[in-house]
Protein backbone atom coordinates (compact mmCIF):
# COMPACT_ATOMS: atom_id res chain seq x y z
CA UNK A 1 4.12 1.41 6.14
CA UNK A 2 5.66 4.17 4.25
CA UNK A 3 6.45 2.95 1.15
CA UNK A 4 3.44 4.23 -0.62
CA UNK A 5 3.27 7.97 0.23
CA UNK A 6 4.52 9.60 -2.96
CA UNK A 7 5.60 12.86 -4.00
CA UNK A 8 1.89 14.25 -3.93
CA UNK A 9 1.80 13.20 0.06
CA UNK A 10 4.34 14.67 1.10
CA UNK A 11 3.51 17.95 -0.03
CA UNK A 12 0.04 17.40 1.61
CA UNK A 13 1.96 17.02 4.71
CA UNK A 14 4.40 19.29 4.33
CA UNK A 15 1.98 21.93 3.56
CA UNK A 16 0.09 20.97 6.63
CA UNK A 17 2.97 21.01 9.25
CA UNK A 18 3.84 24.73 7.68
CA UNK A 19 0.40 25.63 9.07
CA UNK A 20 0.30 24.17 11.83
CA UNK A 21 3.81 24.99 13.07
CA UNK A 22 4.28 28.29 11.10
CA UNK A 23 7.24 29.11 9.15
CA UNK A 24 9.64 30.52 12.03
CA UNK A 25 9.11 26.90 14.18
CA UNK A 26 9.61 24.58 10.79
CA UNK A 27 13.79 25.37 11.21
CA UNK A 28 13.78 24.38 14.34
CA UNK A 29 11.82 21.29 13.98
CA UNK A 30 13.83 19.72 11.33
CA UNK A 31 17.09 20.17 12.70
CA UNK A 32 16.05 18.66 15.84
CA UNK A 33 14.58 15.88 14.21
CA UNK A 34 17.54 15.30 12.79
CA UNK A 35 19.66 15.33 15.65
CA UNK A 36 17.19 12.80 16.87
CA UNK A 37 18.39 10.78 13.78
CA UNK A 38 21.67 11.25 14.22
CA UNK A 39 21.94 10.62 18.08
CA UNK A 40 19.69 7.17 17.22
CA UNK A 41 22.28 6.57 14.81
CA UNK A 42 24.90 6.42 16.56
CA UNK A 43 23.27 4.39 19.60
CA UNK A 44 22.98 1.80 17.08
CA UNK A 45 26.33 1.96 15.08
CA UNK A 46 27.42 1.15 18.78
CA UNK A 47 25.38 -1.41 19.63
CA UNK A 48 26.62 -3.04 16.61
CA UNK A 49 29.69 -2.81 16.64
CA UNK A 50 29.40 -4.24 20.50
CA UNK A 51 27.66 -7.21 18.83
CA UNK A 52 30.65 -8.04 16.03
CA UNK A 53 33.59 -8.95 17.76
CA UNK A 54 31.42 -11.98 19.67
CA UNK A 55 30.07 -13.16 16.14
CA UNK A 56 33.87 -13.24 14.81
CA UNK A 57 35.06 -15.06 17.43
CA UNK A 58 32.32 -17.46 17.00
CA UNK A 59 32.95 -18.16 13.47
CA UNK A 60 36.27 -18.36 13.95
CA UNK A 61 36.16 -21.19 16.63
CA UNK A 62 33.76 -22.97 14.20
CA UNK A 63 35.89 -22.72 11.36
CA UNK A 64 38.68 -24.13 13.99
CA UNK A 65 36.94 -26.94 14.80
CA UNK A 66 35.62 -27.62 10.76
């Protein structure tokens, strides 16, 4: 979806969010976009690493029974 905005685009939009947020609100709209990042993250880091220790004991009883 995103793979074709280039270097020229994201000025365009850069520029645009400076006017329509202003200068003092840009600060605090990237860093809480990217605690929003973070936090999301983490959620699925967790999820994850819920999901591994079922997959290695499944390949280990296959291997087992190989």
């Amino acid at each position: 979806m995103f793979n074709n905005i280039g270097v020229s685009g994201l000025i365009i939009i850069l520029a645009i969010a400076l006017v329509v947020f202003g200068p003092a609100k840009l600060p605090q709209l990237g860093r809480a976009f990217g605690d929003t990042l973070r936090e999301f993250r983490n959620s699925t880091r967790g999820i994850v690493d819920d999901a591994e220790p079922a997959d290695s004991g499944t390949t280990q009883e296959v291997k087992r029974l190989s």
